[in-house]
Protein backbone atom coordinates (compact mmCIF):
# COMPACT_ATOMS: atom_id res chain seq x y z
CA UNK A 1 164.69 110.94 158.93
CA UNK A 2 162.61 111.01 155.89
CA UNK A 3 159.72 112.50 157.82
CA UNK A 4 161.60 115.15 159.00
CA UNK A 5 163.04 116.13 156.06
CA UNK A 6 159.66 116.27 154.47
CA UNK A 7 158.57 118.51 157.20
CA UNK A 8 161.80 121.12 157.01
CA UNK A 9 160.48 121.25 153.58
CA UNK A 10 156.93 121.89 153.89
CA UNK A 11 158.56 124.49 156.09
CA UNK A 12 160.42 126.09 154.08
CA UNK A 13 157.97 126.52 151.19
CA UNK A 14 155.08 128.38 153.28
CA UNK A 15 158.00 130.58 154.73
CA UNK A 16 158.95 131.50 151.12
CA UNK A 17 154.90 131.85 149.93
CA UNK A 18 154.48 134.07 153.60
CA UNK A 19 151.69 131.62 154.25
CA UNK A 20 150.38 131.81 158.52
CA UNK A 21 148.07 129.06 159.44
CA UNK A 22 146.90 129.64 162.70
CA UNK A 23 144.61 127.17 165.17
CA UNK A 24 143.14 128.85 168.44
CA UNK A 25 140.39 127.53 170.92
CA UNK A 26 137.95 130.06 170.81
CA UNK A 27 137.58 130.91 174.38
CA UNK A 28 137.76 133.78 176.63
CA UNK A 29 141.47 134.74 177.16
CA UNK A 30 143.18 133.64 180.87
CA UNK A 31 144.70 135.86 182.95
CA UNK A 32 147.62 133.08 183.18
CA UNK A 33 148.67 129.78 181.51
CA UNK A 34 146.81 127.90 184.15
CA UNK A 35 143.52 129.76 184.37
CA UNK A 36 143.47 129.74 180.43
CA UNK A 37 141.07 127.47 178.40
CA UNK A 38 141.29 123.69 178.80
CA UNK A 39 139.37 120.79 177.02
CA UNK A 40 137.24 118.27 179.64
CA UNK A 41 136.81 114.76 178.65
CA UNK A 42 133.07 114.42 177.62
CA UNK A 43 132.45 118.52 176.87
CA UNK A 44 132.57 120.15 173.17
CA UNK A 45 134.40 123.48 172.15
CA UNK A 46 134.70 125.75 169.37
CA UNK A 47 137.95 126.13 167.59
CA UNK A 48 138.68 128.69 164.93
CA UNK A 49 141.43 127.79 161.78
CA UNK A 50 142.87 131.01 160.10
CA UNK A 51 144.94 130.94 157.05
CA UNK A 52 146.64 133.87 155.23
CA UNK A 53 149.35 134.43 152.60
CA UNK A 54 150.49 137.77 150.30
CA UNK A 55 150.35 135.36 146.91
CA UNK A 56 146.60 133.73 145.91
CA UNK A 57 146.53 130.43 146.73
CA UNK A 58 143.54 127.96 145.72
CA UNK A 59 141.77 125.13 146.78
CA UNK A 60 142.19 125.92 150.31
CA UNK A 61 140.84 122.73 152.44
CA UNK A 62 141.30 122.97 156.29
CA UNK A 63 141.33 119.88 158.72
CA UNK A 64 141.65 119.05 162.40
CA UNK A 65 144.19 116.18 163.35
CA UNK A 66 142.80 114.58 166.29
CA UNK A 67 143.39 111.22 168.75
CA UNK A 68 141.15 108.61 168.16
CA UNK A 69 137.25 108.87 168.91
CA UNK A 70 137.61 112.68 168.60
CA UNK A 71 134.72 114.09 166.49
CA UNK A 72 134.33 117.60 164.73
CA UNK A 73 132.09 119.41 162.19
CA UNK A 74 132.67 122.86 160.56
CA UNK A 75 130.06 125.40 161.73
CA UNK A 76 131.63 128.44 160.25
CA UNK A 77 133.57 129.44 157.20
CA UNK A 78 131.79 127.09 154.12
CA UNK A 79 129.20 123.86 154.37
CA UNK A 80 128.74 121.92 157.01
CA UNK A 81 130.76 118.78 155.99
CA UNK A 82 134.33 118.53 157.17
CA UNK A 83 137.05 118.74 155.70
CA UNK A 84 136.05 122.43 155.11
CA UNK A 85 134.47 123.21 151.67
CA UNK A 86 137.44 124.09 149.10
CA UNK A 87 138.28 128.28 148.86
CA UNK A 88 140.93 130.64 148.11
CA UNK A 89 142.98 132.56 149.57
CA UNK A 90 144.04 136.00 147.36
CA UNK A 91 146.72 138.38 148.03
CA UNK A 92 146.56 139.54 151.58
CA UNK A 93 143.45 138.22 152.78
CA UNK A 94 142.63 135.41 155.16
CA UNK A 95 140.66 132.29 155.13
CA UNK A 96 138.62 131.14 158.34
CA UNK A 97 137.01 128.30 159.48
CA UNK A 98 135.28 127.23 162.87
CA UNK A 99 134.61 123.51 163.84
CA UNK A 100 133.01 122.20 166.64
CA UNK A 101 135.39 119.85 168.24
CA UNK A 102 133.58 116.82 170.54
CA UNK A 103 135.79 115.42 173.32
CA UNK A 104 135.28 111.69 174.00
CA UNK A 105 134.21 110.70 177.41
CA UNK A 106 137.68 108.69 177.78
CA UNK A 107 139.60 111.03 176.32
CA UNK A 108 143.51 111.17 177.88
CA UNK A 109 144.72 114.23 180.04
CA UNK A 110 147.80 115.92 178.88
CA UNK A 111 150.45 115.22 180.81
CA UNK A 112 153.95 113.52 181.34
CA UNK A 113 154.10 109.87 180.25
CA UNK A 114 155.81 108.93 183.86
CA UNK A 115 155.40 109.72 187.32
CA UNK A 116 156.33 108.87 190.93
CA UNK A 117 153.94 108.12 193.56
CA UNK A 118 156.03 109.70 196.50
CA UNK A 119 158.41 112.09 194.55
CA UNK A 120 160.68 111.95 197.82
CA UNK A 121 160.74 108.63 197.71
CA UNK A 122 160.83 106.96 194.23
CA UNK A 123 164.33 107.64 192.87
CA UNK A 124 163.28 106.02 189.74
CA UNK A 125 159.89 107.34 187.09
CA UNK A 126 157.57 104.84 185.95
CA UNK A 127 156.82 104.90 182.80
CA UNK A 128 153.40 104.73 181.61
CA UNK A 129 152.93 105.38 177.97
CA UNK A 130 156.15 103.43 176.38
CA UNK A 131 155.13 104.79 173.16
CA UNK A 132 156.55 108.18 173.72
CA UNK A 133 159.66 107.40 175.88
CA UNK A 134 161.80 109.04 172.83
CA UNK A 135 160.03 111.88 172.93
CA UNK A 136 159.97 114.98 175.79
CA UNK A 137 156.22 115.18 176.58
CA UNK A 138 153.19 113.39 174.62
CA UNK A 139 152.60 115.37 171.15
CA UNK A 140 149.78 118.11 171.83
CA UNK A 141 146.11 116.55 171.57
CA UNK A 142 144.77 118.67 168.89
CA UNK A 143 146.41 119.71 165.47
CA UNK A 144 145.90 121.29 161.98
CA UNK A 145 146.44 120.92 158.80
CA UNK A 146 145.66 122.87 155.43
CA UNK A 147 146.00 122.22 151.64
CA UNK A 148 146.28 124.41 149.18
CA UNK A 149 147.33 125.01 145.59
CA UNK A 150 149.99 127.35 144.16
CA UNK A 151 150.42 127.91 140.49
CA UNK A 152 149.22 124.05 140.05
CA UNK A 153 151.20 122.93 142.74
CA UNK A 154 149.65 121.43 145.80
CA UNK A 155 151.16 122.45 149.10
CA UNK A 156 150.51 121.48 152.93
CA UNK A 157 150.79 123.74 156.24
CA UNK A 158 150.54 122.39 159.45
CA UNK A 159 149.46 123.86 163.13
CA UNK A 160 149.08 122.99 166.84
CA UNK A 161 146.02 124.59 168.27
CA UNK A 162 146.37 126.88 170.96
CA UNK A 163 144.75 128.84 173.50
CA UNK A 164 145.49 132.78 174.85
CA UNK A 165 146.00 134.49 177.78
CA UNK A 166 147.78 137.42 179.29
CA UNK A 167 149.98 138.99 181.57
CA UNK A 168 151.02 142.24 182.76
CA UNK A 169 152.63 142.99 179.35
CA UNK A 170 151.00 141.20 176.44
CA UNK A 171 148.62 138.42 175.21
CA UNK A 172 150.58 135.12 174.68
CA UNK A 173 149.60 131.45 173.65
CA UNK A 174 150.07 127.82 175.17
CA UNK A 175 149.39 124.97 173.62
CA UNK A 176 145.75 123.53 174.40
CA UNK A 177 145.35 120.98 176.46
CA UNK A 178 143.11 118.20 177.90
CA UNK A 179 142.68 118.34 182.11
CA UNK A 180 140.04 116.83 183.84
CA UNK A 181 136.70 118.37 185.12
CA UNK A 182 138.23 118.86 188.34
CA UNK A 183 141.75 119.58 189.99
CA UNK A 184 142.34 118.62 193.86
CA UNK A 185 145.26 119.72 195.49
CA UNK A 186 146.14 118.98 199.49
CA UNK A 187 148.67 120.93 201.39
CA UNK A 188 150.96 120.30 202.78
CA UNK A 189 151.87 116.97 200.38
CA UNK A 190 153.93 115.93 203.51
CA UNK A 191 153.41 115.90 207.53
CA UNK A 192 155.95 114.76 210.17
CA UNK A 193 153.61 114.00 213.55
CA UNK A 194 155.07 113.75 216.70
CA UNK A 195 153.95 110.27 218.60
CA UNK A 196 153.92 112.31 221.85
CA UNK A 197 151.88 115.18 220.39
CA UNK A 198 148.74 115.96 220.55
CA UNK A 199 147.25 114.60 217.13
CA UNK A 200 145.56 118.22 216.07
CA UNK A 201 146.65 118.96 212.37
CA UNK A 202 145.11 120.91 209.74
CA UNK A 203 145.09 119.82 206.17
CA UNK A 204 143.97 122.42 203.05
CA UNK A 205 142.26 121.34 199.93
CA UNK A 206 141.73 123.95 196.90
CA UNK A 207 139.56 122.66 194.19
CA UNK A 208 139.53 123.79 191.01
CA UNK A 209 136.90 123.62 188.15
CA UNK A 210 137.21 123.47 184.48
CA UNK A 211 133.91 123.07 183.87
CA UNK A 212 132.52 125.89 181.25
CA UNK A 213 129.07 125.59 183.25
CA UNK A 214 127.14 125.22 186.74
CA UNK A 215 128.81 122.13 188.74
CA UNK A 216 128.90 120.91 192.11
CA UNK A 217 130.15 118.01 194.01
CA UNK A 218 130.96 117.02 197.74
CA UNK A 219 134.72 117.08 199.48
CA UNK A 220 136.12 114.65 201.70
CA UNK A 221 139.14 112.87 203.28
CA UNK A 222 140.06 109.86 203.80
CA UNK A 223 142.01 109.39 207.18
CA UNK A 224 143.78 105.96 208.40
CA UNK A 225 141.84 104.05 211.28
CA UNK A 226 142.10 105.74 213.97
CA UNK A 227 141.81 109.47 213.03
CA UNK A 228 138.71 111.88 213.08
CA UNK A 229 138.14 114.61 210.74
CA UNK A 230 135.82 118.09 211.17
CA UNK A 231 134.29 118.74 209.36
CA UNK A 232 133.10 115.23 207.50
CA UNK A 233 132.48 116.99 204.17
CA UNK A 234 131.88 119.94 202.58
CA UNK A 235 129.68 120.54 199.68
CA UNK A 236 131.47 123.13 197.47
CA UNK A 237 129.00 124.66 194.04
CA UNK A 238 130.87 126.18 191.02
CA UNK A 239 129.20 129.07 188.67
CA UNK A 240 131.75 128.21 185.81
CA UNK A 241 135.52 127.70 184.83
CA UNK A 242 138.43 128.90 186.52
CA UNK A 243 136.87 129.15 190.04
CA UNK A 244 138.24 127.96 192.85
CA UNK A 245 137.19 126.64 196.80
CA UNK A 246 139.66 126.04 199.58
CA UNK A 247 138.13 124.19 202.39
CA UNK A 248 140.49 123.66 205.78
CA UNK A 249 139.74 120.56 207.85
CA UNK A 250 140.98 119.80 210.98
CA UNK A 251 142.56 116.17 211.99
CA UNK A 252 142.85 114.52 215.01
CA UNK A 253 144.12 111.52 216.71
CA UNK A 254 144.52 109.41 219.64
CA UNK A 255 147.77 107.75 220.36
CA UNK A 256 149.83 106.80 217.70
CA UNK A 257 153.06 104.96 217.07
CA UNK A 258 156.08 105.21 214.90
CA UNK A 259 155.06 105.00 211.49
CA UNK A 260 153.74 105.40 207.94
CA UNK A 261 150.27 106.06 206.49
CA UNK A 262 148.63 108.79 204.14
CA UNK A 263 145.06 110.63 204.08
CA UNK A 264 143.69 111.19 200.26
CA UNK A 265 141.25 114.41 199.62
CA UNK A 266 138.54 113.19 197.15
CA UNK A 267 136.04 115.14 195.14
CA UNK A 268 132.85 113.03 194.20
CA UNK A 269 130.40 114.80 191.40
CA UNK A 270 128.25 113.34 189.46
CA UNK A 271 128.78 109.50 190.03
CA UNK A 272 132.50 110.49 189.88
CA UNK A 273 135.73 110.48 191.95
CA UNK A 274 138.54 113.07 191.55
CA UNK A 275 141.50 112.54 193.89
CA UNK A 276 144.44 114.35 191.69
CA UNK A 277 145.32 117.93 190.59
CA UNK A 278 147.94 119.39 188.48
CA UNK A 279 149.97 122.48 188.47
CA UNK A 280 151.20 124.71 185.47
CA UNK A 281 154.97 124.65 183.83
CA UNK A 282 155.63 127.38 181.71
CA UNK A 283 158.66 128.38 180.59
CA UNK A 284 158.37 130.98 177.12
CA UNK A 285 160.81 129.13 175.10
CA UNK A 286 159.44 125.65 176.12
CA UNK A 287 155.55 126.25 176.19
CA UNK A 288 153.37 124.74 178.83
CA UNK A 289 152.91 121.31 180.56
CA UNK A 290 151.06 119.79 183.62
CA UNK A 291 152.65 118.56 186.72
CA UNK A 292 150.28 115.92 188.09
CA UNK A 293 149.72 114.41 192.19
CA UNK A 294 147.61 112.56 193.88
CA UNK A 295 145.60 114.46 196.31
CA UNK A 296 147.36 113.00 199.14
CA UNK A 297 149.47 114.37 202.32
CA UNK A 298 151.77 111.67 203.32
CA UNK A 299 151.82 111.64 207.17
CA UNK A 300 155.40 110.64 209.21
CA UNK A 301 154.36 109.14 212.89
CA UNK A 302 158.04 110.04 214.41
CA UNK A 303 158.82 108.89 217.94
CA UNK A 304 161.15 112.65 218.71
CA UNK A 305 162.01 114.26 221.39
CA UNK A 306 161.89 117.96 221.14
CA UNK A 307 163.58 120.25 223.61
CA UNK A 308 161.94 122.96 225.21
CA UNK A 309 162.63 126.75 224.61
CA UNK A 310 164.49 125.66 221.98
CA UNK A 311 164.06 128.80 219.59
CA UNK A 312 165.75 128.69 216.06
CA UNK A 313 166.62 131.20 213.21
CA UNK A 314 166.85 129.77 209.44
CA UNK A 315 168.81 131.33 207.13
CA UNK A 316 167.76 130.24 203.31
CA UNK A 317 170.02 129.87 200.62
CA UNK A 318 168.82 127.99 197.44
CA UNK A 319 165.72 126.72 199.15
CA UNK A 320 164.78 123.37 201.21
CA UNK A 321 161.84 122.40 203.27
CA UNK A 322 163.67 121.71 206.67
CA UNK A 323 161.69 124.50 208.39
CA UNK A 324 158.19 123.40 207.21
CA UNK A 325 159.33 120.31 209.00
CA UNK A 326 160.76 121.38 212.06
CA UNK A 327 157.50 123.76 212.45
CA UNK A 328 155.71 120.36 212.66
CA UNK A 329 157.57 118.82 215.20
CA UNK A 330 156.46 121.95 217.17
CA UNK A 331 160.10 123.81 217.35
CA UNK A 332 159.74 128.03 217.45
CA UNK A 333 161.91 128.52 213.75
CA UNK A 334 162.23 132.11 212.79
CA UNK A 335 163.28 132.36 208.78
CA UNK A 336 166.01 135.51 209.12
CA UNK A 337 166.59 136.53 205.54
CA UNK A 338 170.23 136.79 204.67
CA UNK A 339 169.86 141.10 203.63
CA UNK A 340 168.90 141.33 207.60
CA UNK A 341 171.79 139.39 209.07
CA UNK A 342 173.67 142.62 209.69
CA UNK A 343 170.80 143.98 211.45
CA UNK A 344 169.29 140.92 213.21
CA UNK A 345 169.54 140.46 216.84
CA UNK A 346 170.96 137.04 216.94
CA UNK A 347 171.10 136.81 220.90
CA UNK A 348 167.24 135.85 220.49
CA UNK A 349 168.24 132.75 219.01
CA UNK A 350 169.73 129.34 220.69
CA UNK A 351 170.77 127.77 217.45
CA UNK A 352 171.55 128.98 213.61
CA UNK A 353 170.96 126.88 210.90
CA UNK A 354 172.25 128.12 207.56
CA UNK A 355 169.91 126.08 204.73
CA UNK A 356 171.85 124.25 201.69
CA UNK A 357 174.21 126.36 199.72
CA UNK A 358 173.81 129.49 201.58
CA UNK A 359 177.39 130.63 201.75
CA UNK A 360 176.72 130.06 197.97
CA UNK A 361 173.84 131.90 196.96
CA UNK A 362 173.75 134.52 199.84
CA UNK A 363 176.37 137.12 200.03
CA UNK A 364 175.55 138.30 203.24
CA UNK A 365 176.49 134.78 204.71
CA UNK A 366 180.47 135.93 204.18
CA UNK A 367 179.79 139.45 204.70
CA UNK A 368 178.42 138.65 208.13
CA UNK A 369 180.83 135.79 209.09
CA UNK A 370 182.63 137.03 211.78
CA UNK A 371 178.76 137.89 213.23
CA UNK A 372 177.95 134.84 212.80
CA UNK A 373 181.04 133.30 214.53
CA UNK A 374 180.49 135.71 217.61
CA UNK A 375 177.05 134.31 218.05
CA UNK A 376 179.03 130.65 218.13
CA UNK A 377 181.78 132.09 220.90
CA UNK A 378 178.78 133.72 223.00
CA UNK A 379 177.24 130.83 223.24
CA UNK A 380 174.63 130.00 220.50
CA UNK A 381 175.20 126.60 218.20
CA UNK A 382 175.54 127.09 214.40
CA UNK A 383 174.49 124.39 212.08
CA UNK A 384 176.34 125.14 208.50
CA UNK A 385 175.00 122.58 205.79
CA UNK A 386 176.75 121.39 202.58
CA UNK A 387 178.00 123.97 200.04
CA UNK A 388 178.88 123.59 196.61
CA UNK A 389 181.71 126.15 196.08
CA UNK A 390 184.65 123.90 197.00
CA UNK A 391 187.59 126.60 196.18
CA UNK A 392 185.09 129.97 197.71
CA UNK A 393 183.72 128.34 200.93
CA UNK A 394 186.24 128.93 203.53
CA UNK A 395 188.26 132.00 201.57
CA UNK A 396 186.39 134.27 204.01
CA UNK A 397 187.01 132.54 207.24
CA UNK A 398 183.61 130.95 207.64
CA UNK A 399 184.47 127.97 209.61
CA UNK A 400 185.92 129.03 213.25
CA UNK A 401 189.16 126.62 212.69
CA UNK A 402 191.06 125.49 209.34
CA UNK A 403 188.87 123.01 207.24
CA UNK A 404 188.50 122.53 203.17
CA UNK A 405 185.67 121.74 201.62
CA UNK A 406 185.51 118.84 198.99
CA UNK A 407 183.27 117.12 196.49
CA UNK A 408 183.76 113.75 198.04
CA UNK A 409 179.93 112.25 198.60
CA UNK A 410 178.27 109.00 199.42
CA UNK A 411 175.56 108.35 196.84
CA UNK A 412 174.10 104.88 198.18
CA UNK A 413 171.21 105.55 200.80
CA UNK A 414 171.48 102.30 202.36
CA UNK A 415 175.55 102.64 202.54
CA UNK A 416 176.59 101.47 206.34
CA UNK A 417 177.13 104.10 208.66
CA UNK A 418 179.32 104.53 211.74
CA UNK A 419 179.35 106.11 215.06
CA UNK A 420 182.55 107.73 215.73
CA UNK A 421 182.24 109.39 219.02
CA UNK A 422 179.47 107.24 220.48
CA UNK A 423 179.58 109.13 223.84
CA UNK A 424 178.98 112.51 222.18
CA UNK A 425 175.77 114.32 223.75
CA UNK A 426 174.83 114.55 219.85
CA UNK A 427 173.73 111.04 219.84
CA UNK A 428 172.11 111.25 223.34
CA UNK A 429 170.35 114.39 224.04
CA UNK A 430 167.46 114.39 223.77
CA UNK A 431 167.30 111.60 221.47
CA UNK A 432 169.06 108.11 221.85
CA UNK A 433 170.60 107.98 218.18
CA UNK A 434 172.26 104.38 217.27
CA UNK A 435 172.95 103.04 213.70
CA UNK A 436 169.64 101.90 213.36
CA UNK A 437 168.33 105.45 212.65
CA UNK A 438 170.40 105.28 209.61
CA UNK A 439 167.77 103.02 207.72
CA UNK A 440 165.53 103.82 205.27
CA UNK A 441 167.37 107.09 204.12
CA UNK A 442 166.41 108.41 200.54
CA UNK A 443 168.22 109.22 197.57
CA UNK A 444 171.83 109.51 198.89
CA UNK A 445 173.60 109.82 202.25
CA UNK A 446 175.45 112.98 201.64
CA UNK A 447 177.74 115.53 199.55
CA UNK A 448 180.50 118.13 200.11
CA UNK A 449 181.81 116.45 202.74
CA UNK A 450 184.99 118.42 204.23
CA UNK A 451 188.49 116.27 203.58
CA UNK A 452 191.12 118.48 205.99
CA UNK A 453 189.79 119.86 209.44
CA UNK A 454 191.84 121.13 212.21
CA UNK A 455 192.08 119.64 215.20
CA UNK A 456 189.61 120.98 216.79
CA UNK A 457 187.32 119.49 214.81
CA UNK A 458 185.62 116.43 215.99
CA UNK A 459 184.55 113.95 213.31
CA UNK A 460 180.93 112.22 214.46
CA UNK A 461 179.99 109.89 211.46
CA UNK A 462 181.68 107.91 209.00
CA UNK A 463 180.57 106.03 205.75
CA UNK A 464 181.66 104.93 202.26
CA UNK A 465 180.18 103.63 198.86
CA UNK A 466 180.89 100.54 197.85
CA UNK A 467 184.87 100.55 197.15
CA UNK A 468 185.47 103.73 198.59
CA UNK A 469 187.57 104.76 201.58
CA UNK A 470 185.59 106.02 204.48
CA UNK A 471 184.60 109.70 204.38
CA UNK A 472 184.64 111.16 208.13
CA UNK A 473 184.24 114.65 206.80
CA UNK A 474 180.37 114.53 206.83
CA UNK A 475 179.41 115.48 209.84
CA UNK A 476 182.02 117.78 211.95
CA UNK A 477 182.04 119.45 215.50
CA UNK A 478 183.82 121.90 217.42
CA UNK A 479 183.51 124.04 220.38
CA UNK A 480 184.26 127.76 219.83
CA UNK A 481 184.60 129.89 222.98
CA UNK A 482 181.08 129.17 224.87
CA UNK A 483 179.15 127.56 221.72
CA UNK A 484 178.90 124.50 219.50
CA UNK A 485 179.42 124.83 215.69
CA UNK A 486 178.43 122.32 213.39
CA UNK A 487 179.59 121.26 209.74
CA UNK A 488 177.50 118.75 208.00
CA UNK A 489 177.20 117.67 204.59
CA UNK A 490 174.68 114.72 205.07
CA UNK A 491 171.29 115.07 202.91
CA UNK A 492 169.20 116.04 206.37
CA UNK A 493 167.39 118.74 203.47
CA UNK A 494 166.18 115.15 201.68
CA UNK A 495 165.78 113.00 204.74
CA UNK A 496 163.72 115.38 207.01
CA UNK A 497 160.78 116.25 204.45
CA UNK A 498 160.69 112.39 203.53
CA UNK A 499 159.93 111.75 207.07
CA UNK A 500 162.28 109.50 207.77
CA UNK A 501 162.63 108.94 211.90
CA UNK A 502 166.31 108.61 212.28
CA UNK A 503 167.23 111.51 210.43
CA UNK A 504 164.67 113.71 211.97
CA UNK A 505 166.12 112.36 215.71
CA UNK A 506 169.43 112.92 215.02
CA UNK A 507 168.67 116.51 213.28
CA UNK A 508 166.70 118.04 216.44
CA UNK A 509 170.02 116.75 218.41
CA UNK A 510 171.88 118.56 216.23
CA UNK A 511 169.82 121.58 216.76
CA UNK A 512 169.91 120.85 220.65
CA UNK A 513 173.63 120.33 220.80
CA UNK A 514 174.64 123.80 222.89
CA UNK A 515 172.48 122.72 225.94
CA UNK A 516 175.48 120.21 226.62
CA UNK A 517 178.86 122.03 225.18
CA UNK A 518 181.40 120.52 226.84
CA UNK A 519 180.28 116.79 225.56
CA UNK A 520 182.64 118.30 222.50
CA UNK A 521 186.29 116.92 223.23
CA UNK A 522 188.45 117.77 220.61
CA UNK A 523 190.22 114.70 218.66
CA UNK A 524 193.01 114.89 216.26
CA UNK A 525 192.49 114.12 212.36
């Protein structure tokens, strides 16, 4: 509290004297925040210290605050030594100093002081700097600090060195940062492989340098047992910072079974590995930070059967990866954008699948409803997943019968589930589904399940947390003239780009579930 106090002061006093101390890397200016100057571990850069106030201040000292092992001289601005050689500062002139700043071989990266290996899969960060668990982020790695005098009184002003770049409508600052030599980033992070497929896959690998100088180093992957990549490697040479290589390889396999592995992309220069990359935050009121990941694709061995001719249209609403996944699995998806539902020619398509929230978010989605239930009584199957707005989801008749939406949820993954219509073609065609399929979920089972339903709705599934009644409401269907619509509030948009089997089974069912109608009796609720 005491230290804080002292700071609001120091504060306050340069605000009253107009004092501006300003730190900034002296580098070429970005044309983003993450093309814009970084410090490398084992490289040295120049950094500039500018201090200026209306009233004449003397004895001006300037110093860098820096982690351990950090070294730095002053090249510009007075002698040689550091701290910088005592000056002063008149009325409404400046003071400048440049140091050379040395960055230790070792030296830490800037970024978060947890993580998660699998991001769809840890529910929980690991925390790996406990130090700074009551702070947001790690404090920025270099800082500033100058001393002066004023009328016999000695005064402090502090700074966080930063770094420029631009956009389309001004020059604006980050806070430096440390990254290493070399960023690797794979896409996709995430691939769901049919056993019965083929085993062809492509994988893409950017590299990026922050080197200031010539570099070059040698690309790889490495593939379970098993697998064959073309090419082996690629040699990749950099002129200087900023650039960037994509190389695409292509993977293939021989039979495979149901299961789990991962292939890492790895950078080797100069005696060294690289195997993670980072992507730029920014927000203008909270500055910049670094999302780190491991350069690695997670693969999903699924044994799925996919129906034929089975062609799909998506319709976003807030944004989920089910498509990138069902376009893995080999099924024809078509993303429709909600401004062209009026427009669209929706007889193309066997099944609709509106993504998560999109009566929410899109207002085309109630605009279009009765469209939308015409495709349903022509024929086609709708898939409608969870939505938040409890009170505005069915005010515009989106649902075919009566139903009400709720906020009733099951938050344990592992919670037991149960088959309520066992002989519905849903859990047969073209996938046997049983309760096993219901293991190794992630993160939850479901939200917004529906609480009232007409009788025409037929409730499939049925599960509970621990002390809770069981909620029926999750997953919901009903024939509507010729077609199959579908209500479901379980967490496919968590399950299916995890790669878990069962979910991804019972999904493509879902998606199937017109080819068979009539397996849709009605039961009463």
């Amino acid at each position: 509290m005491l230290a804080t106090k002292e700071s609001q002061f120091e504060r306050a006093v340069n605000l009253a004297l107009g004092i501006e101390f300003h730190v900034t890397a002296d580098a070429s200016v970005g044309t983003n925040p993450e093309d814009a100057f970084m410090a490398v571990p084992g490289q040295r850069f120049e950094i500039s210290a500018r201090l200026t106030s209306p009233e004449k201040l003397a004895d001006v000292r300037m110093e860098l605050d820096l982690p351990p092992l950090w070294q730095y001289n002053q090249i510009k601005g007075g002698s040689s030594a550091s701290p910088a050689k005592p000056s002063s500062v008149s009325s409404s002139t400046a003071d400048a100093v440049t140091f050379q700043v040395v960055v230790p071989e070792d030296a830490r990266y800037t970024r978060p002081y947890w993580h998660r290996s699998d991001p769809e899969r840890d529910s929980l960060n690991v925390i790996d700097d406990p130090e700074y668990v009551t702070l947001p982020f790690p404090p920025p790695p270099v800082r500033a600090h100058a001393v002066y005098e004023f009328h016999r009184r000695q005064g402090v002003t502090r700074a966080v060195a930063m770094v420029e770049y631009k956009d389309s409508q001004a020059e604006l600052e980050r806070t430096l940062a440390v990254a290493p030599p070399f960023s690797i980033m794979l896409e996709p992070g995430q691939q769901v492989i049919p056993t019965q497929g083929n085993g062809a896959r492509e994988v893409r690998v950017e590299v990026f340098t922050n080197l200031s100088g010539a570099s070059d180093g040698t690309l790889h992957l490495e593939v379970p047992r098993g697998w064959r990549v073309d090419p082996a490697n690629r040699r990749l040479e950099f002129s200087g910072r900023g650039e960037r290589r994509e190389v695409e390889f292509h993977l293939f396999h021989d039979a495979i079974q149901e299961g789990t592995a991962e292939i890492r992309a790895v950078f080797r220069s100069r005696g060294k590995d690289y195997s993670e990359g980072y992507s730029v935050v920014t927000r203008q009121d909270l500055d910049s930070f670094y999302y780190y990941q491991p350069a690695v694709q997670h693969l999903s061995m699924v044994e799925v059967k996919v129906p034929k001719n089975l062609k799909v249209g998506y319709i976003m609403g807030a944004g989920d990866d089910i498509p990138t996944v069902l376009k893995q699995l080999g099924i024809d998806v078509t993303l429709v954008a909600a401004d062209r539902l009026g427009s669209e020619d929706l007889s193309q398509y066997g099944t609709l699948v509106l993504g998560i929230r999109a009566n929410d978010t899109q207002k085309e989605v109630a605009e279009n409803r009765q469209k939308l239930l015409d495709f349903v009584s022509q024929g086609g199957t709708l898939i409608v997943q969870y939505n938040t707005g409890v009170s505005d989801f069915n005010k515009d008749g989106l649902t075919p019968y009566h139903a009400e939406l709720s906020r009733a949820r099951v938050s344990v993954e592992e919670a037991p589930v149960k088959i309520l219509a066992p002989d519905d073609s849903v859990f047969h065609d073209p996938n046997p589904i049983s309760e096993r399929d219901f293991n190794g979920w992630v993160q939850e089972r479901g939200l917004y399940f529906m609480d009232q339903w007409a009788d025409q709705f037929k409730p499939l599934l049925a599960c509970h947390d621990p002390g809770e009644p069981d909620q029926e409401g999750g997953l919901l269907r009903a024939q509507y003239g010729k077609g199959t619509y579908i209500y479901t509030g379980y967490a496919f948009f968590r399950q299916l780009p995890a790669g878990v089997p069962g979910a991804i089974r019972l999904y493509v069912n879902l998606l199937a579930a017109g080819r068979n109608g009539s397996a849709a009796v009605a039961s009463t609720h």
